[in-house]
Structures are given as C-alpha cells and as structure tokens.
Protein backbone atom coordinates (compact mmCIF):
# COMPACT_ATOMS: atom_id res chain seq x y z
CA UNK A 1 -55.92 69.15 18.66
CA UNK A 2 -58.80 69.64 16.54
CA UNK A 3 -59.45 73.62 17.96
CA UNK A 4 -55.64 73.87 16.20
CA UNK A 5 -56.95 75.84 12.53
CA UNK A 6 -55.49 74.37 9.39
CA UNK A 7 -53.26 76.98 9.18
CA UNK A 8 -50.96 76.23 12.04
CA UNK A 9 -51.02 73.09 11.73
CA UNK A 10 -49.43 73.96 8.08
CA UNK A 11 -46.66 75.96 9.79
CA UNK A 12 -46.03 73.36 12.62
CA UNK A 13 -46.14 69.79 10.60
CA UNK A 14 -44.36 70.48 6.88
CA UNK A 15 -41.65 67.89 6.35
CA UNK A 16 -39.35 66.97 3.56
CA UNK A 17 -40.70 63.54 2.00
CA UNK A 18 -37.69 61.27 1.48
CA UNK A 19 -38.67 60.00 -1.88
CA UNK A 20 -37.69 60.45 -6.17
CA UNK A 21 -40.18 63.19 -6.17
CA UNK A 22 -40.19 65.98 -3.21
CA UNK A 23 -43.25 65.98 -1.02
CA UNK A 24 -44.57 67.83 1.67
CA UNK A 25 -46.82 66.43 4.86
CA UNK A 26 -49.42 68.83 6.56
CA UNK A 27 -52.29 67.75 8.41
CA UNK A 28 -55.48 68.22 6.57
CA UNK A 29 -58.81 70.47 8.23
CA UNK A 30 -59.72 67.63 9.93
CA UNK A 31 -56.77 67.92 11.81
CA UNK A 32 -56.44 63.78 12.11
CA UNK A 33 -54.56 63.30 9.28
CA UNK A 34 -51.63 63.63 7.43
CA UNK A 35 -51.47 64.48 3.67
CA UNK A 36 -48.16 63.82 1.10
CA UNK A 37 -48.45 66.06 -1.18
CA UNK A 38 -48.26 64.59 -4.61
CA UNK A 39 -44.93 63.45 -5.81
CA UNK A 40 -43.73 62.57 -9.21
CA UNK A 41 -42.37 59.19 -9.40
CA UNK A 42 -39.35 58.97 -10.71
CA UNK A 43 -37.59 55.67 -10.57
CA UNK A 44 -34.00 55.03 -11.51
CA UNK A 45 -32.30 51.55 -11.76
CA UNK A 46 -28.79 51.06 -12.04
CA UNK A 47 -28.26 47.40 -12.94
CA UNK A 48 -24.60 45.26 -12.53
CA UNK A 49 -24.18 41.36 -13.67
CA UNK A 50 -21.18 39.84 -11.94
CA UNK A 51 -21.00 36.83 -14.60
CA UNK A 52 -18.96 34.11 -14.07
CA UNK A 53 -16.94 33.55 -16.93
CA UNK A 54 -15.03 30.43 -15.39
CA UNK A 55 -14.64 26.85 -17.92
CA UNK A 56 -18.21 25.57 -16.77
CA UNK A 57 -20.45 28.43 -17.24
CA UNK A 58 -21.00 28.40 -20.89
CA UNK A 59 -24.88 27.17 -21.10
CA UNK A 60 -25.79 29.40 -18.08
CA UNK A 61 -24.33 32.48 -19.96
CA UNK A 62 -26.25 31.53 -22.73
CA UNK A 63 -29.48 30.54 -20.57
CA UNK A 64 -28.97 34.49 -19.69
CA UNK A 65 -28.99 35.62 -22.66
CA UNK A 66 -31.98 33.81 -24.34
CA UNK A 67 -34.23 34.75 -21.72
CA UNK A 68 -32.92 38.55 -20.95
CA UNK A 69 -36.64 39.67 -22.06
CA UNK A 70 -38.04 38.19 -19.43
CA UNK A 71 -35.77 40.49 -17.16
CA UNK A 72 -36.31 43.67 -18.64
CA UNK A 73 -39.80 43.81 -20.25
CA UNK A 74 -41.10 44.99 -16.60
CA UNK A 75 -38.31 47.87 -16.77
CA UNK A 76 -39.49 48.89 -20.54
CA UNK A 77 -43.63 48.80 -19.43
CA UNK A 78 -43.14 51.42 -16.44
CA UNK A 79 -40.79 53.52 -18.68
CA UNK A 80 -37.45 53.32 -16.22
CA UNK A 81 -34.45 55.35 -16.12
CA UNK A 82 -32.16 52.12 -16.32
CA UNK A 83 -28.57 51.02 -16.56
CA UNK A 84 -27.37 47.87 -17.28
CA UNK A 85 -23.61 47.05 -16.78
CA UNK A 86 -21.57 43.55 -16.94
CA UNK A 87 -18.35 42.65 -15.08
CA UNK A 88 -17.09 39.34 -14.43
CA UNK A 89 -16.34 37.41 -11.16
CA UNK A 90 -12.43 38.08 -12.20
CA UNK A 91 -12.93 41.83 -12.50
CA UNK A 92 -10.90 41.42 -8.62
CA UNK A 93 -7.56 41.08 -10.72
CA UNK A 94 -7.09 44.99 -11.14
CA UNK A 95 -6.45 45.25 -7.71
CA UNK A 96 -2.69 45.99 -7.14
CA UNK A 97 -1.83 43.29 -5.11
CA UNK A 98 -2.34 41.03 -8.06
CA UNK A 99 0.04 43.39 -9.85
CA UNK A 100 3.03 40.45 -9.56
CA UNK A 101 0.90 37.73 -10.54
CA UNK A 102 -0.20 39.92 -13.58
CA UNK A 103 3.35 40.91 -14.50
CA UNK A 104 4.39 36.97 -14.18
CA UNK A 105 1.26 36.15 -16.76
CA UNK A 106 2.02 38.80 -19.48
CA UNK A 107 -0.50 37.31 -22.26
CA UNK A 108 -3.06 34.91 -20.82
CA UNK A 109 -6.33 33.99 -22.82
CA UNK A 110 -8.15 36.01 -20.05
CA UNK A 111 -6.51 39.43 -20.22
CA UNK A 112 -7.01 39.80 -24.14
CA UNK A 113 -4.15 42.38 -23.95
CA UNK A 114 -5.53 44.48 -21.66
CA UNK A 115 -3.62 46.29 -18.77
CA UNK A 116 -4.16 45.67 -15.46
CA UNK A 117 -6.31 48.22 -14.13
CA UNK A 118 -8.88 47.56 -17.53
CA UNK A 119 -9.54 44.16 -15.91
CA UNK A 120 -12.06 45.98 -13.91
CA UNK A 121 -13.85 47.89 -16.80
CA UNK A 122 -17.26 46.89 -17.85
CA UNK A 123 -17.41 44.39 -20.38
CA UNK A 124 -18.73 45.32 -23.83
CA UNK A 125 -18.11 42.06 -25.38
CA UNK A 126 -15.71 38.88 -24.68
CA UNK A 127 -11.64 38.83 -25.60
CA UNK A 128 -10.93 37.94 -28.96
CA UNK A 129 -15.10 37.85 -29.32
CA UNK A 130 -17.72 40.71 -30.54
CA UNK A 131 -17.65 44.26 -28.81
CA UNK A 132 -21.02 46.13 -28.89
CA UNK A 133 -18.77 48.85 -28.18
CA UNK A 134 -21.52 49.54 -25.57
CA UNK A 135 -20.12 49.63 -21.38
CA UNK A 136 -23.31 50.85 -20.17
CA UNK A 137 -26.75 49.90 -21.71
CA UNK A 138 -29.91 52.20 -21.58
CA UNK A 139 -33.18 52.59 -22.97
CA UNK A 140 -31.71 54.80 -25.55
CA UNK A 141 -28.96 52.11 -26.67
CA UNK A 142 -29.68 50.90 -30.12
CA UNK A 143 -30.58 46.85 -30.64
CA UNK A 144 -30.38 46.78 -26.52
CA UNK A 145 -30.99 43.29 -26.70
CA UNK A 146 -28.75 42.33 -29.05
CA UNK A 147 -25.95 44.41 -27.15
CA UNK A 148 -26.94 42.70 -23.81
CA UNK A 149 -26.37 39.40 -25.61
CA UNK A 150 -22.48 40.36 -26.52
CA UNK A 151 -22.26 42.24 -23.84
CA UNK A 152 -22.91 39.44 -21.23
CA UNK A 153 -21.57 36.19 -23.07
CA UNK A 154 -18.59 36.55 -21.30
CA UNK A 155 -17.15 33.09 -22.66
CA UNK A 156 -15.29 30.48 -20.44
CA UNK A 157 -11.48 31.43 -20.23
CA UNK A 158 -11.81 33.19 -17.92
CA UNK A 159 -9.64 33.04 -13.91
CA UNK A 160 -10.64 30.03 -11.94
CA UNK A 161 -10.71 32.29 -8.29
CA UNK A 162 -14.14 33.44 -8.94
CA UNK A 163 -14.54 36.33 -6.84
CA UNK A 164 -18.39 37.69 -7.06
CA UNK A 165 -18.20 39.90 -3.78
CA UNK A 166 -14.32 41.47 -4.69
CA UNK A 167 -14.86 41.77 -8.37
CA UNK A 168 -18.12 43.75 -7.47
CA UNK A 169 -16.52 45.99 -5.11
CA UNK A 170 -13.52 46.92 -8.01
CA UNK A 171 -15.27 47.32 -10.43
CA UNK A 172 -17.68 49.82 -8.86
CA UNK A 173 -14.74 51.49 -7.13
CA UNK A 174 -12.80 51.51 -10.78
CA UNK A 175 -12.21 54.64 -11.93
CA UNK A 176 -13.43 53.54 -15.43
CA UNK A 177 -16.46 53.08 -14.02
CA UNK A 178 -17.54 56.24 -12.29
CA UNK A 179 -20.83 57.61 -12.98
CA UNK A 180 -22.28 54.42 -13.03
CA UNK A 181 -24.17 54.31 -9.85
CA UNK A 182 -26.24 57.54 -9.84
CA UNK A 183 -27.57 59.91 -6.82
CA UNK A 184 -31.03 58.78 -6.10
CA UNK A 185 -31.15 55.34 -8.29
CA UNK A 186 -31.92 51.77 -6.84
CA UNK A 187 -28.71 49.65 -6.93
CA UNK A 188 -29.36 46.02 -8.45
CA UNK A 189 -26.31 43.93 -8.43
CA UNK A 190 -27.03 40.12 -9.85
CA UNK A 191 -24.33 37.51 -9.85
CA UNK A 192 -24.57 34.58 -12.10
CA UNK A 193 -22.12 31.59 -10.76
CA UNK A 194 -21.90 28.09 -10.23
CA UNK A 195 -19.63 28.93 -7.70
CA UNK A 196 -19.54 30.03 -4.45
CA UNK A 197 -17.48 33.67 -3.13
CA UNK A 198 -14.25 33.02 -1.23
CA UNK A 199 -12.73 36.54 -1.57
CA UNK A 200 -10.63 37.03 1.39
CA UNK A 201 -8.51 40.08 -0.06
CA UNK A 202 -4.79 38.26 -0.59
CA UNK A 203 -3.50 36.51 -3.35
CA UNK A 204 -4.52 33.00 -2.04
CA UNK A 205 -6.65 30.55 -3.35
CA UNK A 206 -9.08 29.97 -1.20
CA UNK A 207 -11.71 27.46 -0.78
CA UNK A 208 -12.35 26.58 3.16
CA UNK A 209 -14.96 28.61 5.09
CA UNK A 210 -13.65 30.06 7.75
CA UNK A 211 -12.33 33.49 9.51
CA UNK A 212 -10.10 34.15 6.97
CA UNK A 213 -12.66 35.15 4.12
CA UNK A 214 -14.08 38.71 4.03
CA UNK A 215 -17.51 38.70 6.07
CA UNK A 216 -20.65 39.36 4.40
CA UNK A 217 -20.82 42.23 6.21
CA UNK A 218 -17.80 44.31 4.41
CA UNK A 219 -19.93 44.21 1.52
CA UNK A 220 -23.20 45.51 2.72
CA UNK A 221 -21.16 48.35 4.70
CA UNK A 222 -19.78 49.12 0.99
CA UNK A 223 -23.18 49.17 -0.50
CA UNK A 224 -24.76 50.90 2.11
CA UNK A 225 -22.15 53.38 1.76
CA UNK A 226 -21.81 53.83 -2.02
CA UNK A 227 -25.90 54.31 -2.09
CA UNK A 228 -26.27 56.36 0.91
CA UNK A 229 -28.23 53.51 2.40
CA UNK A 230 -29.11 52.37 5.98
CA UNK A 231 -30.24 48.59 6.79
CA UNK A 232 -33.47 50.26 7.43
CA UNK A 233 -33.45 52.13 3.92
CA UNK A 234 -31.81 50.40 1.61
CA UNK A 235 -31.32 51.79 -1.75
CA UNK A 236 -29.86 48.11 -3.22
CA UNK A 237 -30.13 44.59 -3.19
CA UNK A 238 -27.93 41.92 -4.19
CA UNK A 239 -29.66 39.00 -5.82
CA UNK A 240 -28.33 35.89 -7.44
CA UNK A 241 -28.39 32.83 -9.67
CA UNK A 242 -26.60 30.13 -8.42
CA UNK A 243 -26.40 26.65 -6.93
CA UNK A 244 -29.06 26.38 -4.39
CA UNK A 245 -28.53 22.51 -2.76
CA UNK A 246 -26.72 19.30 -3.44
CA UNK A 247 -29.71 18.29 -6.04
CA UNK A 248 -28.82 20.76 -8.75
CA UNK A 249 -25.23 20.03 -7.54
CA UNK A 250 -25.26 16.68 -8.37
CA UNK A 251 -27.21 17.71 -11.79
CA UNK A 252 -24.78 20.34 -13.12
CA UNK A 253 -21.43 18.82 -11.15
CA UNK A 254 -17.93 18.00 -13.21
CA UNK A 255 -15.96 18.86 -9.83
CA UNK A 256 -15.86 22.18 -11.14
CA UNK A 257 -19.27 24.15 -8.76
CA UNK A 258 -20.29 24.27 -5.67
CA UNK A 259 -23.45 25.24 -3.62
CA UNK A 260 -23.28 29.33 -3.32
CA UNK A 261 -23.53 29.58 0.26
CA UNK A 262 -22.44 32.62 0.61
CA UNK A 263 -23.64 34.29 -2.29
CA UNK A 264 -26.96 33.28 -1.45
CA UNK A 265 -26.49 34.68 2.30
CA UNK A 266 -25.21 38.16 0.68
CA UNK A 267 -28.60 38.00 -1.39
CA UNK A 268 -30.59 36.89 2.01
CA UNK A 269 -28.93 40.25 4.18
CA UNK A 270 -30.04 42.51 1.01
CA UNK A 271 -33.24 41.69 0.78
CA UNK A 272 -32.34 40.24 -2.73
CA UNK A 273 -33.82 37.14 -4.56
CA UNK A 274 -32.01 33.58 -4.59
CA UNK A 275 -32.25 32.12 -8.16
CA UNK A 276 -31.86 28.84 -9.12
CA UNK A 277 -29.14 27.66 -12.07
CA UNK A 278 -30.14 24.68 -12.37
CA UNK A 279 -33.69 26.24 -12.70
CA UNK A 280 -36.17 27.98 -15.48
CA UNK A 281 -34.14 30.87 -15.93
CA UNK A 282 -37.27 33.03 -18.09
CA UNK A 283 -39.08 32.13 -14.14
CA UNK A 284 -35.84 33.27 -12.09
CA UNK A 285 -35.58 36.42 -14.30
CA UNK A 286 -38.96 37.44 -13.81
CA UNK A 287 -38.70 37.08 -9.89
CA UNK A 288 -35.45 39.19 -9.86
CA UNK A 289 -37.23 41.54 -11.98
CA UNK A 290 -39.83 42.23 -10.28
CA UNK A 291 -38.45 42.25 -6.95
CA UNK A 292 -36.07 44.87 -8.30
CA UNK A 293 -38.92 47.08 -9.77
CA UNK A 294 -40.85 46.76 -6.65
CA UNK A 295 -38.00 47.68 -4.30
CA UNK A 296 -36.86 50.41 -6.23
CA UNK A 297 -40.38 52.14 -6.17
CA UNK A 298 -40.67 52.33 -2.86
CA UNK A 299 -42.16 55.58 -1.47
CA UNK A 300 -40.87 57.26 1.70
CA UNK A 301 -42.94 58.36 4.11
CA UNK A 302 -40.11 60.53 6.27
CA UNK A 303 -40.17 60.80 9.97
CA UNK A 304 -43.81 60.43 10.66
CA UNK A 305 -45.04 56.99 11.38
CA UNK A 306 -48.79 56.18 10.27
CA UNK A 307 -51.22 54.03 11.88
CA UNK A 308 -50.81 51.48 8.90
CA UNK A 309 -54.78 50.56 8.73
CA UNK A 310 -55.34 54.64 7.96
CA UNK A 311 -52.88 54.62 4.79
CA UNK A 312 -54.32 55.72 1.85
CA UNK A 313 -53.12 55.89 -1.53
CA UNK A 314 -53.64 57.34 -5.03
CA UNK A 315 -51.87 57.10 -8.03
CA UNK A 316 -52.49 59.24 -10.45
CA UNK A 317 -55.70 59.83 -8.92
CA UNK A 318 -57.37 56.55 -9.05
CA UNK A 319 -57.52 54.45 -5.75
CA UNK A 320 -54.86 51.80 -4.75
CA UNK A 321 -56.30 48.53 -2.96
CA UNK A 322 -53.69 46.87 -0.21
CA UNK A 323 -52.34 44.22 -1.32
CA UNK A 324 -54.02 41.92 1.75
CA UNK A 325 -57.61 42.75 1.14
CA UNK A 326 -57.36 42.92 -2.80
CA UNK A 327 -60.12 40.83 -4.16
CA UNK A 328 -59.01 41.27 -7.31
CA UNK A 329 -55.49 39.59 -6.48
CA UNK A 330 -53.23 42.30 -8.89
CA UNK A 331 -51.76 43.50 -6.26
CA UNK A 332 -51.67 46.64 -4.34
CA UNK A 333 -49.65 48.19 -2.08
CA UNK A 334 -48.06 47.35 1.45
CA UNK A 335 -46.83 49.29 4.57
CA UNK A 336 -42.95 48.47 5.24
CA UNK A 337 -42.55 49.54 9.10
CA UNK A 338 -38.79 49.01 9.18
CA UNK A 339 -38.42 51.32 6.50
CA UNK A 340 -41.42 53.76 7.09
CA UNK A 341 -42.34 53.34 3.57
CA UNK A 342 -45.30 52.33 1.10
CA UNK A 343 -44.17 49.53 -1.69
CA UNK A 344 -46.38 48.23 -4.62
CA UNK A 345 -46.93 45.00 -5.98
CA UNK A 346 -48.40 43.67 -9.48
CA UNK A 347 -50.20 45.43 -11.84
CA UNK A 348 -50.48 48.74 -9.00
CA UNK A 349 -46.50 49.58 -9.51
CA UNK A 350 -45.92 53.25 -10.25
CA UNK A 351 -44.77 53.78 -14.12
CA UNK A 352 -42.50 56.43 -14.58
CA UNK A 353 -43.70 59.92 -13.74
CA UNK A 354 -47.21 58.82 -11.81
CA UNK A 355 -48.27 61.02 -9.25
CA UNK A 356 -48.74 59.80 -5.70
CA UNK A 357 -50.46 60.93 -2.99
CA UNK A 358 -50.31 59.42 0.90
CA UNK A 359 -52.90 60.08 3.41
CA UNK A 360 -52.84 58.42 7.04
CA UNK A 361 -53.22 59.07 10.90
CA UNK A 362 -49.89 59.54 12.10
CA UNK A 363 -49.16 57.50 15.45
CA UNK A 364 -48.57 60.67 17.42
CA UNK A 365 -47.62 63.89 16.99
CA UNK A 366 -44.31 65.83 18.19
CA UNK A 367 -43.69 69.30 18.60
C-alpha cells in the first residue's frame, strides 16, 4: 500500500460524503489514512408539536409555553435553519372516513367553523382565541416567542380520541402543509399528552391494547419514508412529554390520563427523549433540545468505516476532544457505528456554517 503515490490513491478512493455540506475522502501521503475534506455545516431543523388539546391539558399547555426558551435558546446560539409547527392530537379528523361524523357535528366548539380537510392545518392560534397569523415559525418570524405562545395554547375543547401517531401522519401528509418538512433537514416531532395513542385507523373509540391498533412500526416506516431515512440513518426522532408511571398518574389523575405507553415506545424506536408531565418542564425542554441539536448535527462518514480510536476531528480548525477522554467534561464528539457517523455533544456542537474536517484509518480498503 504505501509504494501506491498520493496520486492514485486520489483517483482510486474519492467518495461522496453523505452529510449538509459535500465532502470528499482521499487517503493522505501517508497512505494510512483517510481525509474528509472540509464540509460546511449546515444544519436544518424542522420542528412539529402534536399538543393535546383534550379538557385536562390546560396547565401543561401553559407549562409549554412559559418555559419554550428553554427549548429553543440552543437552536438560536448555533444559528439554525429552524421550523417550528403546531398541530393537535385531533388533527386525525380530516381524514375522510370521519367525513360522516363531521357532517353529523356541523358546529362543534372544536371545529371553530372550519371545513374538514382545515382540521389538519397547522395551528396559528386556538378557535374563537388569538391567531398569530403565523403556521410556520422561523428565526425570521417577528416576536417568535410570543407567536409560539398563541400558536401552541391550543385550549381544552378540543376531541376526546386523542390521536398523537394519526394526527401526525395527516397533518404532515395535508396538503396545507407541504413544504414543511424540507430535503436535507432533521425531523423533530414532540407530542405533549396526558394520554396515551390508540389510533387504529376506523372511526372507533378505542382504548384496549391489542392487535387492532396501528403498530408502532407504521409510523416509523412513514417517517423513514417522508425523510429519506433508514433505521441505521435516521434523519428524525420522535420525542415526548407525557405520563411516565402510575406516580405522576396518581398526581395529575381526574379519570381523564393515562400512562403513554405507547407514545413513549414510539419515542424509544426513534431514538427520541421520554419527558416527564408531571416533571420540570424548563429540565425536559432542555433534554429534548439538546438531543435534537445533537442528532441533527450528525456528520456522515459514507461507506468507509474507520478504526474509531484513529478519528480525528477539527472544527473550524481547532481540535475536538472525544467525549470519553475529555478532561474538561464539555463534551466532545463520539463515533456512532450503526450509523457510520461522528455526533457532538456540549459545548463542541457545530454552529451553523463551521467547517469540519475527519481524519481516520479506515478498517480496510476495497477496490
């Protein structure tokens, strides 16, 4: 290997790098090791609430709301591409099999006049409530925070089937909403409930767990589709802020919740974080957050696999420690082997437009 010159090794190993930024790998003089050419980062979050806006949601709504900053201050300090949207857990009703029940219920407090297929639009405020006049937020929105906080207080009237998993699927299916969920962005869906999912695609009311309810795994097949994801590289997570055991149960109970057992499995198979309702919601923001940010800026490393102890890293020139052998405990970054990729942790997370650079040993080379 090492009487190979530079040059062919140039024409032989040059690879696409599956990240935000395009890189290329060639191995350096040396000829032991592989260099990523440096790649802009360029990190893209597209952001849906599924908010429960059922009769006994009203304080975690506003528990939401008074601690959004401790959501999105991580998105604002690495300068994001971001989109925030809100639906509700009742955003299944647009569906057309509910199209006779919807007919049968021409003015309920719930529809605020709206027709059927609107049901699935994102919210920009709550019926006969403020509008921000807002359906997507970004970093360019005026008063964000103020428009998150109309935008999400999705009041209490609303349908007592509380369907996270369906209501997610229509409304990112809904016409209304296209555009939303962007080539090359990380997917964060977050459902706040003090419910659990029993969508099971009829018009029944359904609240036994059993064969009839639509498995988990519809739902990551969906995502995985819509993001052009694999399990392996997944390009969305599903996180969640829910009941977590029969103590908060028994805290929050009127005969109204339940523990979100499957909600918190959907969040478990997408590598998403498990809140708690009955919890610190500034402390369950911040985890989502940064779970979110540090997901979404993972980097790539295409088809060659290193030999993880030879990874190096720069960003923007300067040195990144790993995460395991950081003695000043900020961080770092981490090899992912499932998804051949580097992530970063703490203070070491890529703001917008850093440059990265990858160096390792690859564990063999192919020609």
């Amino acid at each position: 290997m090492k009487g190979l010159k530079a040059g062919l090794f140039l024409s032989l190993f040059t690879t696409v790098a599956c990240n935000h930024g395009a890189g290329s790998y060639s191995i350096l003089e040396t000829g032991q090791t592989f260099h990523q050419d440096s790649a802009s980062q360029d990190t893209k979050i597209d952001v849906l609430w599924v908010i429960d806006n059922s009769g006994s949601m009203a304080s975690s709504q506003k528990n939401l709301t008074d601690n959004f900053q401790s959501f999105i201050s991580g998105f604002a300090q690495n300068g994001y591409d971001f989109q925030l949207a809100v639906t509700t857990t009742q955003a299944f009703l647009a569906n057309s099999i509910w199209t006779p029940f919807y007919n049968s219920r021409p003015t309920p407090s719930y529809y605020d006049g709206q027709s059927q297929a609107t049901i699935a639009k994102f919210r920009d405020g709550v019926a006969g409530g403020q509008h921000s006049g807002y359906y997507v937020l970004t970093p360019s929105t005026p008063n964000l925070t103020n428009n998150f906080v109309i935008n999400a207080t999705q009041g209490i009237n609303g349908n007592g089937d509380e369907r996270s998993f369906e209501s997610m699927e229509t409304a990112l299916t809904s016409s209304l909403n296209s555009g939303f969920v962007r080539g090359g962005a990380f997917l964060a869906v977050i459902i706040l409930t003090d419910e659990d999912d029993f969508s099971n695609g009829t018009t029944r009311h359904q609240e036994t767990y059993d064969s009839a309810l639509t498995p988990i795994s519809h739902y990551t097949s969906f995502l995985n589709t819509l993001t052009g994801s694999t399990d392996k590289a997944r390009h969305y997570s599903v996180s969640t802020i829910s009941v977590p055991d029969q103590t908060c149960l028994n805290q929050i109970n009127n005969g109204a919740q339940k523990i979100g057992t499957r909600v918190r499995q959907l969040a478990d198979a997408t590598g998403g974080i498990k809140g708690n309702i009955c919890g610190d919601f500034a402390q369950e923001l911040t985890l989502i957050s940064k779970e979110i940010v540090k997901l979404s800026s993972q980097f790539y490393l295409g088809n060659s696999k290193p030999i993880p102890e030879s990874i190096k890293i720069w960003i923007n020139g300067t040195s990144v420690p790993n995460v395991n052998s950081n003695p000043a405990g900020d961080g770092g970054w981490h090899y992912n082997a499932d998804a051949n990729s580097i992530m970063f942790e703490g203070s070491w997370v890529p703001p917008q437009g850093a440059q990265i650079n990858v160096s390792f040993d690859p564990e063999k080379v192919t020609f």
